[in-house]
N, C-alpha and C. Protein backbone atom coordinates (compact mmCIF):
# COMPACT_ATOMS: atom_id res chain seq x y z
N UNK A 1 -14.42 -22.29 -75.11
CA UNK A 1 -14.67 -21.26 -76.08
C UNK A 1 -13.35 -20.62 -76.51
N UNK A 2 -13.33 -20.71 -77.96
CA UNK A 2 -12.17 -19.59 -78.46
C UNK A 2 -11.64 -18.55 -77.94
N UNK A 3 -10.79 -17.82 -78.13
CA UNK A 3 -10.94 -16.34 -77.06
C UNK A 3 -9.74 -15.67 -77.84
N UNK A 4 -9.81 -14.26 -78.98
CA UNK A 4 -9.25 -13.83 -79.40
C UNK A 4 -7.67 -13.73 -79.23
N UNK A 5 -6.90 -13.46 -80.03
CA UNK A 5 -5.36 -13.14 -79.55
C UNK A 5 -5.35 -11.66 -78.84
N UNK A 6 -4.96 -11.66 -77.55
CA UNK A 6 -4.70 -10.20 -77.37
C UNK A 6 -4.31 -9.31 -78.29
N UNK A 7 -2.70 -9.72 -78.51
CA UNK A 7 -2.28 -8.36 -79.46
C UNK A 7 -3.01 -8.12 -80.47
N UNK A 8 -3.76 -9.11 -81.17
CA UNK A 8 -4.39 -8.80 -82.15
C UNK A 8 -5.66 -7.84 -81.70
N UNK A 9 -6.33 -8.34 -80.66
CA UNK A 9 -7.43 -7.22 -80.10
C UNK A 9 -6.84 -6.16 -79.93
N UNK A 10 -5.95 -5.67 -78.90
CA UNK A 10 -5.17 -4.55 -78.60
C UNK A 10 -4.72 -3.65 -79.71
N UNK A 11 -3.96 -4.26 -81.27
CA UNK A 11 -4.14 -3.36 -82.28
C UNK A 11 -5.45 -3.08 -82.88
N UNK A 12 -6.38 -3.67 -82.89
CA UNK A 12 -7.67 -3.37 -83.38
C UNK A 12 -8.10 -2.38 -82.43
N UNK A 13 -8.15 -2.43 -81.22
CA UNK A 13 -8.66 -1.51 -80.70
C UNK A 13 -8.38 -0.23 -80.34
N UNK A 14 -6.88 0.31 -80.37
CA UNK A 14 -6.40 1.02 -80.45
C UNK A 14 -6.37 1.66 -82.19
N UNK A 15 -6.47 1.06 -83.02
CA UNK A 15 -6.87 1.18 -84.42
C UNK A 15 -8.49 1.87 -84.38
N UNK A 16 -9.33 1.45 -83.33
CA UNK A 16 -10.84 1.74 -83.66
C UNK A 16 -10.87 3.27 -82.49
N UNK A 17 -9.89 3.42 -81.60
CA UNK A 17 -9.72 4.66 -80.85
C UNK A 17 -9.41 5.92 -81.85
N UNK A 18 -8.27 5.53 -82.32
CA UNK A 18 -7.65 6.44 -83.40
C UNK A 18 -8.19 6.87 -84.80
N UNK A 19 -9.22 5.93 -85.20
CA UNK A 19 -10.34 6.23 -86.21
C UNK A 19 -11.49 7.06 -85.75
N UNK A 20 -11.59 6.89 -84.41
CA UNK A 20 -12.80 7.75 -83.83
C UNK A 20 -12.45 8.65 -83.06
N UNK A 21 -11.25 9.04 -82.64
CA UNK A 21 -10.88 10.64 -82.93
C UNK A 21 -10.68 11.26 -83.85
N UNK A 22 -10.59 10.88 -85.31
CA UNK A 22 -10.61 10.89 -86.26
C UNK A 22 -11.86 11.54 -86.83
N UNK A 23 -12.21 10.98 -86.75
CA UNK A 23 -14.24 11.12 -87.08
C UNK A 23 -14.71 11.96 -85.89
N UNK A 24 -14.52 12.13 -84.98
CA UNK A 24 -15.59 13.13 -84.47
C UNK A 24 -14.60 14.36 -84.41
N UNK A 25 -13.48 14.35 -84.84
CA UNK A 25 -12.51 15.79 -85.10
C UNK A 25 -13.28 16.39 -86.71
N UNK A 26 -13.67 15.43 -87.66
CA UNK A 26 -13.68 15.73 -88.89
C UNK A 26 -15.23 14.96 -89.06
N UNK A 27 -16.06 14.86 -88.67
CA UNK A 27 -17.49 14.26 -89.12
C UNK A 27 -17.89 14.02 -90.43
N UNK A 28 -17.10 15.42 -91.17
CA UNK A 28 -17.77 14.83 -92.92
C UNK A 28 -16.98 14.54 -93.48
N UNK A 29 -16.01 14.16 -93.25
CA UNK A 29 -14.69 13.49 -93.79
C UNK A 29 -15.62 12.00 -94.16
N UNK A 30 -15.66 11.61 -95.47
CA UNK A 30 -16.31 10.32 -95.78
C UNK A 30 -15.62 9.42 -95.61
N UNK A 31 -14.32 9.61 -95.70
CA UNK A 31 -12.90 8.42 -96.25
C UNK A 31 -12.76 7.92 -94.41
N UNK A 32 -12.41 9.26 -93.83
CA UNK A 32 -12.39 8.89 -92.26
C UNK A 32 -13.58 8.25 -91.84
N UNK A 33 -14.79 8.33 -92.36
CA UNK A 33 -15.71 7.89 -91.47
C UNK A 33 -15.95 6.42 -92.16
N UNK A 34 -15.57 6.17 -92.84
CA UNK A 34 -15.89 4.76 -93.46
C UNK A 34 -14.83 3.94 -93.25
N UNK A 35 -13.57 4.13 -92.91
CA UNK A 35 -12.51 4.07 -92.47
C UNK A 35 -12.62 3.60 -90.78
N UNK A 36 -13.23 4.36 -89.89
CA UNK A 36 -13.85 4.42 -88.87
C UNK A 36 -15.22 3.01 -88.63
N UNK A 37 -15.65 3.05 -89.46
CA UNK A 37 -16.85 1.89 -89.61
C UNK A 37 -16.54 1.02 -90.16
N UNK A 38 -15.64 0.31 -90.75
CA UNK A 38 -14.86 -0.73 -91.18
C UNK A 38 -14.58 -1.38 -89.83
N UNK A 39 -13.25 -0.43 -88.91
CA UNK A 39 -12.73 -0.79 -88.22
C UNK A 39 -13.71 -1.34 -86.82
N UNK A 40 -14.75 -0.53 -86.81
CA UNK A 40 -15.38 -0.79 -85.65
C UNK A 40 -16.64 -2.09 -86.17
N UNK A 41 -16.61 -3.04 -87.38
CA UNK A 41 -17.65 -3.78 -87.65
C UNK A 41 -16.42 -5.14 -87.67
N UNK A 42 -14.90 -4.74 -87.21
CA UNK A 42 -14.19 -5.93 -87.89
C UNK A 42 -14.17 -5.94 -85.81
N UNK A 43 -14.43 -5.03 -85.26
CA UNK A 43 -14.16 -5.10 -83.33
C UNK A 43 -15.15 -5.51 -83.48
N UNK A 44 -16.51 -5.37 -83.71
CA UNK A 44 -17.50 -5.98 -83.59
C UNK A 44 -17.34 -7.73 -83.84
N UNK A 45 -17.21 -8.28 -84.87
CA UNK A 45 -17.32 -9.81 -84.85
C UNK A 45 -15.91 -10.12 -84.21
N UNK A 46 -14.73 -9.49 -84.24
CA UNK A 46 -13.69 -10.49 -83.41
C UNK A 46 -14.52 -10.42 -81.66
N UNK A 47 -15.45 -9.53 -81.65
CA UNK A 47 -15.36 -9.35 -79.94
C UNK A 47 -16.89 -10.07 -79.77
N UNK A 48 -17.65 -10.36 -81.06
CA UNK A 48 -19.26 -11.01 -80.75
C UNK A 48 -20.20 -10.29 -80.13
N UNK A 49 -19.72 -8.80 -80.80
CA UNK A 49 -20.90 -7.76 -79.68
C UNK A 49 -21.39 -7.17 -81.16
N UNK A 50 -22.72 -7.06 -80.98
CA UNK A 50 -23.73 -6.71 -82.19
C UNK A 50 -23.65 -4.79 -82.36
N UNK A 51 -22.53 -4.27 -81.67
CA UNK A 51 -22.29 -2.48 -81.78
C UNK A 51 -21.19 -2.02 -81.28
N UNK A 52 -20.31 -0.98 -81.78
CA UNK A 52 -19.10 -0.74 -81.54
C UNK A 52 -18.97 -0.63 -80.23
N UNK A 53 -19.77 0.35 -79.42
CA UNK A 53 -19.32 0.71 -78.24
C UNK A 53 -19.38 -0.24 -77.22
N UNK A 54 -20.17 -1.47 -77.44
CA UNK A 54 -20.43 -2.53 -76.96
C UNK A 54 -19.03 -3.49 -77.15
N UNK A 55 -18.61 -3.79 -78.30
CA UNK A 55 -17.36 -4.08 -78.62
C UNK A 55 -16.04 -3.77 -78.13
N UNK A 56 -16.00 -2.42 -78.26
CA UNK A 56 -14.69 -1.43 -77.18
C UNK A 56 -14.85 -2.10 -75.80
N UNK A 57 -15.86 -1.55 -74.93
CA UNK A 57 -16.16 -1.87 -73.76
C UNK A 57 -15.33 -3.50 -73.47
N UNK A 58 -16.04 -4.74 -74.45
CA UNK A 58 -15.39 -5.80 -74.51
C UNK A 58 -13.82 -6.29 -74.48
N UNK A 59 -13.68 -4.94 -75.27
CA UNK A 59 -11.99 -5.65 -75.58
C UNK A 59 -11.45 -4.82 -74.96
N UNK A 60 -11.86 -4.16 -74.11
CA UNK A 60 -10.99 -3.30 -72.79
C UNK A 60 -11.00 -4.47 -71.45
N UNK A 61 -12.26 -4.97 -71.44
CA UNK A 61 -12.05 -6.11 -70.21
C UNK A 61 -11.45 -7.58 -70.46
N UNK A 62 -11.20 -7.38 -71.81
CA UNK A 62 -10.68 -8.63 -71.75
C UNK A 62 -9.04 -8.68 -72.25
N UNK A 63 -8.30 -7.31 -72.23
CA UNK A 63 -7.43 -6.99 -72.28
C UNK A 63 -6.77 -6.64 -71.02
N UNK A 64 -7.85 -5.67 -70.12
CA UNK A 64 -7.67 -5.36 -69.08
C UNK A 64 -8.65 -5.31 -67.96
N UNK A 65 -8.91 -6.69 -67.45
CA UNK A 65 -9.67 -7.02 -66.54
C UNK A 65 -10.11 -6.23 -65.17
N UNK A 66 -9.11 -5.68 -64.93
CA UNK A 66 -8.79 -5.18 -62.91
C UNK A 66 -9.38 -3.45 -63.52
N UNK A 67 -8.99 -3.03 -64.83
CA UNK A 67 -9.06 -1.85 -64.73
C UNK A 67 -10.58 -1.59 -65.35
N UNK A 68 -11.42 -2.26 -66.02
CA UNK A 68 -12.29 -1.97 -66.63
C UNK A 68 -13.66 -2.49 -65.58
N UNK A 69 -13.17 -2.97 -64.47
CA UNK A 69 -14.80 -3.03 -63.61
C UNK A 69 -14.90 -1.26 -62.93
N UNK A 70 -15.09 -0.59 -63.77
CA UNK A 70 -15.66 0.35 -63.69
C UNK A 70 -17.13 0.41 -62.93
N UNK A 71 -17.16 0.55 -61.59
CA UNK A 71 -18.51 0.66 -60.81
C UNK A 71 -19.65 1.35 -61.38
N UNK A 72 -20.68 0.81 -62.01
CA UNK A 72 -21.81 1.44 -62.56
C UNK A 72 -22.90 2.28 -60.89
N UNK A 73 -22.95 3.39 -61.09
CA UNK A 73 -23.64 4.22 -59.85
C UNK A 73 -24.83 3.27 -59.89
N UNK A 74 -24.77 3.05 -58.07
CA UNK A 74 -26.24 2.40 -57.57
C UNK A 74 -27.11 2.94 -57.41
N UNK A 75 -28.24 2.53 -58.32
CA UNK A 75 -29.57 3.10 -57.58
C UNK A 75 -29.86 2.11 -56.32
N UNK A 76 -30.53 3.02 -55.58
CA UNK A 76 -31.17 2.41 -54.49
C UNK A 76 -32.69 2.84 -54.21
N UNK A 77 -33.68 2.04 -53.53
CA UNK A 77 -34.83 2.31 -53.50
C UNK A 77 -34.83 3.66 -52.79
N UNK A 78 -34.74 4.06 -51.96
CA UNK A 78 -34.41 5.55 -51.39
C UNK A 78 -34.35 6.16 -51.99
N UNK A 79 -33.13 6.39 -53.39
CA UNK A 79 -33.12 7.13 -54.33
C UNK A 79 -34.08 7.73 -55.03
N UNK A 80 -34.82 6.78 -55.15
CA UNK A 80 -35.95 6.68 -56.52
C UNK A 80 -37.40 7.46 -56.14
């Protein structure tokens, strides 16, 4: 399977960080927010995830493997 160019992910994604501080500093900013949704539909097909945040998530682990297994909290039957 293909597998993106890093740097090229790495500026996109840092491009789709900086658009979305962007947008949630300024929400009705139209230019920023479309600006913002461009960038996060072009992370979307380089990364094959059908939603931005799904996308980010992607091109953080595959940029940075060791740092992005982020432990999801266990449920356990006890818990529940």
């Amino acid at each position: 399977m293909l597998q993106p160019d890093k740097a090229r992910v790495a500026r996109l994604l840092n491009r789709y960080r900086a658009w979305e501080r962007m947008m949630l500093a300024d929400p009705s900013n139209l230019t920023v927010r479309r600006r913002f949704e461009d960038t996060a539909y072009t992370l979307c097909v380089l990364m094959g995830r059908r939603n931005a945040r799904e996308a980010a998530l992607a091109a953080e682990s595959y940029l940075w493997p060791s740092r992005s297994s982020r432990a999801e909290p266990q449920v356990h039957e006890a818990d529940t």
